[in-house]
N, C-alpha and C. Protein backbone atom coordinates (compact mmCIF):
# COMPACT_ATOMS: atom_id res chain seq x y z
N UNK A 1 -2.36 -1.96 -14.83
CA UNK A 1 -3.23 -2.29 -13.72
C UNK A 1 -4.52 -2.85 -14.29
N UNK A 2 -5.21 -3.53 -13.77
CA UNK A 2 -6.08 -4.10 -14.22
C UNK A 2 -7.64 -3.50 -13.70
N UNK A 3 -8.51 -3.14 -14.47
CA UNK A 3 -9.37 -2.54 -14.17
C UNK A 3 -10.70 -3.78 -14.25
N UNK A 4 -10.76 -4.55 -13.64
CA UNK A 4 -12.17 -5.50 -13.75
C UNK A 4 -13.46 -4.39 -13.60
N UNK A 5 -14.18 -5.65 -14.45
CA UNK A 5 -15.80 -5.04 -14.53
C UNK A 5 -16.38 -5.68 -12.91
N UNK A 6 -16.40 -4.80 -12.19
CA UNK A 6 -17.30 -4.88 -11.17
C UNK A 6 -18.48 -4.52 -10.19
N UNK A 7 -19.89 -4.25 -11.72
CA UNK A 7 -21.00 -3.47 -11.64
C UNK A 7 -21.58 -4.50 -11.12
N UNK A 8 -21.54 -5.79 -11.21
CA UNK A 8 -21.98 -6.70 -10.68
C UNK A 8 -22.01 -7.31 -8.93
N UNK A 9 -21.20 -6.41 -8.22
CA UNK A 9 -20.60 -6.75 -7.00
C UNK A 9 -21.27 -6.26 -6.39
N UNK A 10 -21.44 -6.73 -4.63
CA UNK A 10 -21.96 -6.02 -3.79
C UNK A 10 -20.43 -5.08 -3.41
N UNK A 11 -20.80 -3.90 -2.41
CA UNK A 11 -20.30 -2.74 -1.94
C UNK A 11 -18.53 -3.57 -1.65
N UNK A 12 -19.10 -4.82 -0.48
CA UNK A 12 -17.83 -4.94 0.37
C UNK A 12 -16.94 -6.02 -1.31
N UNK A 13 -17.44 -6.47 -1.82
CA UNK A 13 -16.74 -7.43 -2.92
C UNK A 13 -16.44 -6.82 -3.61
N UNK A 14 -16.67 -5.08 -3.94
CA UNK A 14 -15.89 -4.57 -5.09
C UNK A 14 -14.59 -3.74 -4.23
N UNK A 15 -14.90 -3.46 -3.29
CA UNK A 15 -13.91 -2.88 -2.33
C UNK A 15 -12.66 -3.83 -2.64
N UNK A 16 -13.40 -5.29 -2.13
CA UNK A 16 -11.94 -6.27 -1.97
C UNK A 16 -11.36 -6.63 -2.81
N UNK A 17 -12.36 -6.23 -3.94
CA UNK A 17 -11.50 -6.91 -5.63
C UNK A 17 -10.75 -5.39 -6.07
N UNK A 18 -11.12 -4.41 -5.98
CA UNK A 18 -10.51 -3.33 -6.18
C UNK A 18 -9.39 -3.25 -5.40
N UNK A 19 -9.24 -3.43 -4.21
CA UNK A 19 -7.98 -3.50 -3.81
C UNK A 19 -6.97 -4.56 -3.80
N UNK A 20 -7.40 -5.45 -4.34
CA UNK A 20 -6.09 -6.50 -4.64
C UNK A 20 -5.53 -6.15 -5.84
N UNK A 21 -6.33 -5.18 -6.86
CA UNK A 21 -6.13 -5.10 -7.68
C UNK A 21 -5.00 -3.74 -7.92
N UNK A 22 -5.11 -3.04 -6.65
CA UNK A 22 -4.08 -1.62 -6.68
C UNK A 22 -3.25 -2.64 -5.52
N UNK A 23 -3.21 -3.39 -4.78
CA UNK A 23 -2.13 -4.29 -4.12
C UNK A 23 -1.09 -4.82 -5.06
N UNK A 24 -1.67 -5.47 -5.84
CA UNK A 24 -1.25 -6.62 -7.17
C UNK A 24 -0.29 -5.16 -7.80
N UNK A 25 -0.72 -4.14 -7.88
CA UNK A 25 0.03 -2.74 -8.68
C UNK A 25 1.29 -2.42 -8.23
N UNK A 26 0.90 -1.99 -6.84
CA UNK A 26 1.29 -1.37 -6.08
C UNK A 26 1.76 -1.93 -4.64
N UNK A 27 2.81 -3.04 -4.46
CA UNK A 27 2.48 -3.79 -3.15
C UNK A 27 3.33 -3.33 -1.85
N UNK A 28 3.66 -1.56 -2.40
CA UNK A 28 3.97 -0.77 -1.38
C UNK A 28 2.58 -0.47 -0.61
N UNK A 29 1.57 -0.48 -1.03
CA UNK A 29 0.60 0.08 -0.07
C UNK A 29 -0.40 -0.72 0.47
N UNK A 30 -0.62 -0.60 1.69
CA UNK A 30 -1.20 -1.85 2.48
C UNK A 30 -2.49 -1.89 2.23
N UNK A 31 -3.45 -2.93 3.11
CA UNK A 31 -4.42 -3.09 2.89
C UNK A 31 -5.60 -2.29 3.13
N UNK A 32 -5.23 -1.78 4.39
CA UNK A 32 -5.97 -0.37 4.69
C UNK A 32 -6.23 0.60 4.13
N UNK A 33 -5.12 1.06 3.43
CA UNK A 33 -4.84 2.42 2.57
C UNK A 33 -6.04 2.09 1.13
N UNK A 34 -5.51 0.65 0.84
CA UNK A 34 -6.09 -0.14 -0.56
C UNK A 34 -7.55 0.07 -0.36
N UNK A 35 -8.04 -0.32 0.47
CA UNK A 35 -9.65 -0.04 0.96
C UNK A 35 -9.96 0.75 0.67
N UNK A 36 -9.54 1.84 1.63
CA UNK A 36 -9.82 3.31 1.46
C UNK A 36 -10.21 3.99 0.15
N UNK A 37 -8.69 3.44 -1.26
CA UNK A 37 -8.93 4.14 -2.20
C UNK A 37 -10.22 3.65 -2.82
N UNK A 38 -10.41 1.98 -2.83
CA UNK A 38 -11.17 1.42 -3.34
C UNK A 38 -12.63 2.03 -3.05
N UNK A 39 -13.08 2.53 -1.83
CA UNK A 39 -14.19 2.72 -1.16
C UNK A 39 -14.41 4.13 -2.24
N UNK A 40 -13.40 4.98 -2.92
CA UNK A 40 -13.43 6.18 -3.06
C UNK A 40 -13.74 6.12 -5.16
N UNK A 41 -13.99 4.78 -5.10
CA UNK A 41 -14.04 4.51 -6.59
C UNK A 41 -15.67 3.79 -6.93
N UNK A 42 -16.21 4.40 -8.23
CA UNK A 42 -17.46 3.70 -8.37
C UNK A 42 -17.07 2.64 -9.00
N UNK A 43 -18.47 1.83 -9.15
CA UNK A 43 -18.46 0.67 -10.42
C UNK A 43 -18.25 0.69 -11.45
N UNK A 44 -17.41 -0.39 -12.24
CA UNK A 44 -16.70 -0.91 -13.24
C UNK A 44 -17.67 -1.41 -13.88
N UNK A 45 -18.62 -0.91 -14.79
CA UNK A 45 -19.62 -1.62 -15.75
C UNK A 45 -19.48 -1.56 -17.25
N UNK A 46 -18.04 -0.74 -17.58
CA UNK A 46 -18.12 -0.89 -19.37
C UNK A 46 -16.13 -1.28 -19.12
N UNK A 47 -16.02 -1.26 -20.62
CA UNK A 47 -14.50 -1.14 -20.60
C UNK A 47 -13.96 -0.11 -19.97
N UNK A 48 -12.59 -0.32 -19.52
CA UNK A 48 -11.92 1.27 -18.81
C UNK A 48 -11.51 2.36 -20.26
N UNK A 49 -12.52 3.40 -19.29
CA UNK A 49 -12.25 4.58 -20.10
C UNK A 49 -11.06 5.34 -19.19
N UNK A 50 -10.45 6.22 -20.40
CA UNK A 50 -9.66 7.15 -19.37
C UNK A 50 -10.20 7.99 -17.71
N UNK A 51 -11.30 8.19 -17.49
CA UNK A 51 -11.80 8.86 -16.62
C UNK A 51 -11.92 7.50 -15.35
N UNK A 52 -12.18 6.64 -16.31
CA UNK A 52 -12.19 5.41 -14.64
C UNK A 52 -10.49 4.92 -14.35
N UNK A 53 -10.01 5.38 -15.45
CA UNK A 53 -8.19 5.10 -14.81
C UNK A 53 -7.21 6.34 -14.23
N UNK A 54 -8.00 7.27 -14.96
CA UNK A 54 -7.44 8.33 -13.83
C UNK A 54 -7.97 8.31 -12.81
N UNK A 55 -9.39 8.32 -12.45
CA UNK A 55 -10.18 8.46 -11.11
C UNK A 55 -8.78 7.54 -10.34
N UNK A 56 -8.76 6.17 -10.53
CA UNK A 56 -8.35 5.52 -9.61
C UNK A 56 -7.05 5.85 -9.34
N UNK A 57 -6.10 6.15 -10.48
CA UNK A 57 -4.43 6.68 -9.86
C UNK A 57 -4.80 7.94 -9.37
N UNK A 58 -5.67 8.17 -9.41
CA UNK A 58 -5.78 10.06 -8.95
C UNK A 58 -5.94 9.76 -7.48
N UNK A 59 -7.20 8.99 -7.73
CA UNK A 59 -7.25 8.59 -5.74
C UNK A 59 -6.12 7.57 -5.04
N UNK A 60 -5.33 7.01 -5.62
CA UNK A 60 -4.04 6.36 -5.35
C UNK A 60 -2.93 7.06 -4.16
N UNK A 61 -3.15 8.71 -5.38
CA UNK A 61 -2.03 9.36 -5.04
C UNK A 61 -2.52 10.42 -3.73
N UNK A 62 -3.61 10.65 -3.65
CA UNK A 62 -4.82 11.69 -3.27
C UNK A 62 -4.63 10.65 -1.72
N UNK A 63 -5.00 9.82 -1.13
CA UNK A 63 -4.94 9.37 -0.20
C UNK A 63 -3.08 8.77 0.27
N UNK A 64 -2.38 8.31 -0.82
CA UNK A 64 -1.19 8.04 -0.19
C UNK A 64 -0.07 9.24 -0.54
N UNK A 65 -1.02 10.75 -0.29
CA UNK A 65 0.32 11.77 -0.91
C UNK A 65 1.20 12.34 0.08
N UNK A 66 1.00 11.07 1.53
CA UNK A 66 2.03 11.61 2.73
C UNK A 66 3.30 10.83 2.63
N UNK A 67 3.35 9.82 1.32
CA UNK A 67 4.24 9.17 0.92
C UNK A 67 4.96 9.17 -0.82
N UNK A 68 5.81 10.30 -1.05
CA UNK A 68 6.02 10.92 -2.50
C UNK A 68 6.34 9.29 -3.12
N UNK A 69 7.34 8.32 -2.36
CA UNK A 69 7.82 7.69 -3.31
C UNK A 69 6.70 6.91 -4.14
N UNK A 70 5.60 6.88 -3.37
CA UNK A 70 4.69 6.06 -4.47
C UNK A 70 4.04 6.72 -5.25
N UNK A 71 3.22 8.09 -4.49
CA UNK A 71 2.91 9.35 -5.23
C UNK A 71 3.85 9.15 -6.55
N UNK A 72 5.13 9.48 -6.79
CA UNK A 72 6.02 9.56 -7.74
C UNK A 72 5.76 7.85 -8.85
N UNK A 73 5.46 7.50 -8.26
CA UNK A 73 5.54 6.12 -9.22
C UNK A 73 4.03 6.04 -9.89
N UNK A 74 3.31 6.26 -9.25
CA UNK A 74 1.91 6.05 -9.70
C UNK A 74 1.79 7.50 -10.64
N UNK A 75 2.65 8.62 -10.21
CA UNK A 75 2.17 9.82 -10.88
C UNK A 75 3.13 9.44 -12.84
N UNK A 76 4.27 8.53 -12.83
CA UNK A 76 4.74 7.77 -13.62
C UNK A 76 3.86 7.13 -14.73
N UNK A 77 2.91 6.43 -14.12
CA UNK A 77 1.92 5.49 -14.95
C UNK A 77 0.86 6.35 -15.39
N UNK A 78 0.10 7.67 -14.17
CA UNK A 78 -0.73 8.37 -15.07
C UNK A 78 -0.33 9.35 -16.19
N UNK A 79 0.94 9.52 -16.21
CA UNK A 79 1.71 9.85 -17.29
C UNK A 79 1.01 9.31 -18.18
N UNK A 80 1.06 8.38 -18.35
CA UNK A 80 1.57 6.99 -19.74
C UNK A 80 0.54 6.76 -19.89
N UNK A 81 -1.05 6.77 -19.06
CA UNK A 81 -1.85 6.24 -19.15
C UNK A 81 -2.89 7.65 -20.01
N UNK A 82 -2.47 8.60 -19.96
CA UNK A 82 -2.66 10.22 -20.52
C UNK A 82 -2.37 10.13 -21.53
N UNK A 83 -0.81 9.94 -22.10
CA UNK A 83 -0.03 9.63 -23.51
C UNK A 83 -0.68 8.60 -24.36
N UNK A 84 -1.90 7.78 -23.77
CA UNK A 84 -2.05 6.77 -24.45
C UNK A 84 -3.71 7.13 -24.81
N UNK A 85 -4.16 7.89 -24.21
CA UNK A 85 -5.37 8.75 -24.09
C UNK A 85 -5.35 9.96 -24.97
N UNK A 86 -4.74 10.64 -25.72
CA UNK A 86 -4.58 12.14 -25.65
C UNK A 86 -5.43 12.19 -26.71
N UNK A 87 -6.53 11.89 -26.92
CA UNK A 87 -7.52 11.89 -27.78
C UNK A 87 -9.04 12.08 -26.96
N UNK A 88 -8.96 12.02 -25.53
CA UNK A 88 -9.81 11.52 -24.86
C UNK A 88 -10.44 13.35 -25.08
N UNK A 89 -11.65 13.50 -24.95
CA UNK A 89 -12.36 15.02 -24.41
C UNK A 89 -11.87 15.47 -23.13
N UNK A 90 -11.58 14.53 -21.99
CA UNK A 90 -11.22 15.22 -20.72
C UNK A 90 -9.35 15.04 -20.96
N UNK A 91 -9.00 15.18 -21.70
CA UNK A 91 -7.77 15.03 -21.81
C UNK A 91 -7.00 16.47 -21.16
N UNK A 92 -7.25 17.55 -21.55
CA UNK A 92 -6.74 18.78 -21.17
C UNK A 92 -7.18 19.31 -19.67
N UNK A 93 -8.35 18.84 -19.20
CA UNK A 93 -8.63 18.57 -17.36
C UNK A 93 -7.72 17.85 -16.88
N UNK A 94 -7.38 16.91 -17.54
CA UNK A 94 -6.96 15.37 -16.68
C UNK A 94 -5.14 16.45 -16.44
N UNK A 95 -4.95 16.15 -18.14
CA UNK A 95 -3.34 16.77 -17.51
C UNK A 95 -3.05 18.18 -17.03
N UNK A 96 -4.08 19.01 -16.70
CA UNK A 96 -3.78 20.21 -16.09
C UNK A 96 -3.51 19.89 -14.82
N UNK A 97 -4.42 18.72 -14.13
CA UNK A 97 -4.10 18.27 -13.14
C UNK A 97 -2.83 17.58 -12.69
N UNK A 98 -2.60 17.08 -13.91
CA UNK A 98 -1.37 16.24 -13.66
C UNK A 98 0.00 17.29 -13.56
N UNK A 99 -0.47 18.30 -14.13
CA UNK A 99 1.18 19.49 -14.30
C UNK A 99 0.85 19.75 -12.60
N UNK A 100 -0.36 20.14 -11.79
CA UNK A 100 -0.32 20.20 -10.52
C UNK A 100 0.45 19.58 -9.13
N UNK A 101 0.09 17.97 -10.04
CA UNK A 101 0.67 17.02 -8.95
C UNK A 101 2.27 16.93 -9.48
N UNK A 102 2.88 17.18 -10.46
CA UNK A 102 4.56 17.40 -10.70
C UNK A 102 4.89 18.53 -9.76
N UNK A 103 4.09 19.69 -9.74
CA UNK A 103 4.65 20.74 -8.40
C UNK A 103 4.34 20.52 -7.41
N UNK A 104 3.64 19.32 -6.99
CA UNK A 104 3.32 18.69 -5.90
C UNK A 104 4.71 18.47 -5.12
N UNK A 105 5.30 17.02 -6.62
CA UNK A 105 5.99 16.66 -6.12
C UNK A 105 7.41 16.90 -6.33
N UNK A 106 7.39 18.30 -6.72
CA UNK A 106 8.33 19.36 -7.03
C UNK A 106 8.61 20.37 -5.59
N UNK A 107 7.95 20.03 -4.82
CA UNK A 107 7.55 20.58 -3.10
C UNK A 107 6.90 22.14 -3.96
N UNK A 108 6.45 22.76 -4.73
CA UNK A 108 6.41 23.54 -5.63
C UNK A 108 4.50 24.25 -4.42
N UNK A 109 3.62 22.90 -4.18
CA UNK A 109 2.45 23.07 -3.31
C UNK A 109 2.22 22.13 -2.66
N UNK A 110 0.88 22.07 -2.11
CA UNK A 110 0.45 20.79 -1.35
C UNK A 110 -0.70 20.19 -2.60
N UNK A 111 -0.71 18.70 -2.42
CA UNK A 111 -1.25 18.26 -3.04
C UNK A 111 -2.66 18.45 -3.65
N UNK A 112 -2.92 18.42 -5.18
CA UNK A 112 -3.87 19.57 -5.71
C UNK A 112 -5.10 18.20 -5.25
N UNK A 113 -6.25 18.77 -4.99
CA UNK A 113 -7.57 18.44 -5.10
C UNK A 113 -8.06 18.77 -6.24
N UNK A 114 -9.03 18.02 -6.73
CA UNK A 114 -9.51 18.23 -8.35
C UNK A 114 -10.29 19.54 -7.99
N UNK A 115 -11.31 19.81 -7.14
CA UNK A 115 -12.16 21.43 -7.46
C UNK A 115 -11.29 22.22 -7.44
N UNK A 116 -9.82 22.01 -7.07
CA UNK A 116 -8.99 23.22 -7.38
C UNK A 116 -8.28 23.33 -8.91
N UNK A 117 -8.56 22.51 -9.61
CA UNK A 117 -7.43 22.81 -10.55
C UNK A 117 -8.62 23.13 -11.70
């Protein structure tokens, strides 16, 4: 997925570039939904660190988790995107969370919110 630098944008132009950009990903989820997550993400002003690529699959899954099959696909990539990280300091936050959202989608709970885990 492509994470553009967009510290430079006003509010509604990073919204719209952020969501073409989880569209372009993801073109199960519409434009509405895309907003939404986008609205729920700050500015893009350095390279993507792990914390600005989880934020965004986290809120991916966090707003579309009334729909597993994408939940399941996106929870796929933050896999991989963790495995490719596992050096990071928030590394052991990030995937505690992530063992959450597998019993998520294990019907195991309801979908974890980060102050819970």
């Amino acid at each position: 997925m492509k994470y553009e630098y967009n510290g430079n944008l006003l509010e509604d132009e990073r919204v719209e570039l952020v969501s073409k950009e989880i569209i372009s990903k993801y073109p199960e989820i519409d434009l509405e939904h895309a907003e939404e997550i986008a609205m729920l993400e700050g500015r893009i002003s350095t390279d993507p660190t792990l914390e600005i690529m989880f934020t965004r699959l986290y809120n991916i899954m966090l707003i579309m988790n009334y729909d597993k099959k994408v939940v399941k696909k996106v929870y796929n990539d933050i896999v991989e995107v963790l495995k490719e990280n596992n050096d990071d300091k928030k590394f052991v936050d990030y995937y505690n969370v992530v063992l959450e959202i597998a019993n998520y989608l294990d019907n195991k709970r309801e979908f974890p919110f980060l102050e819970e885990v």
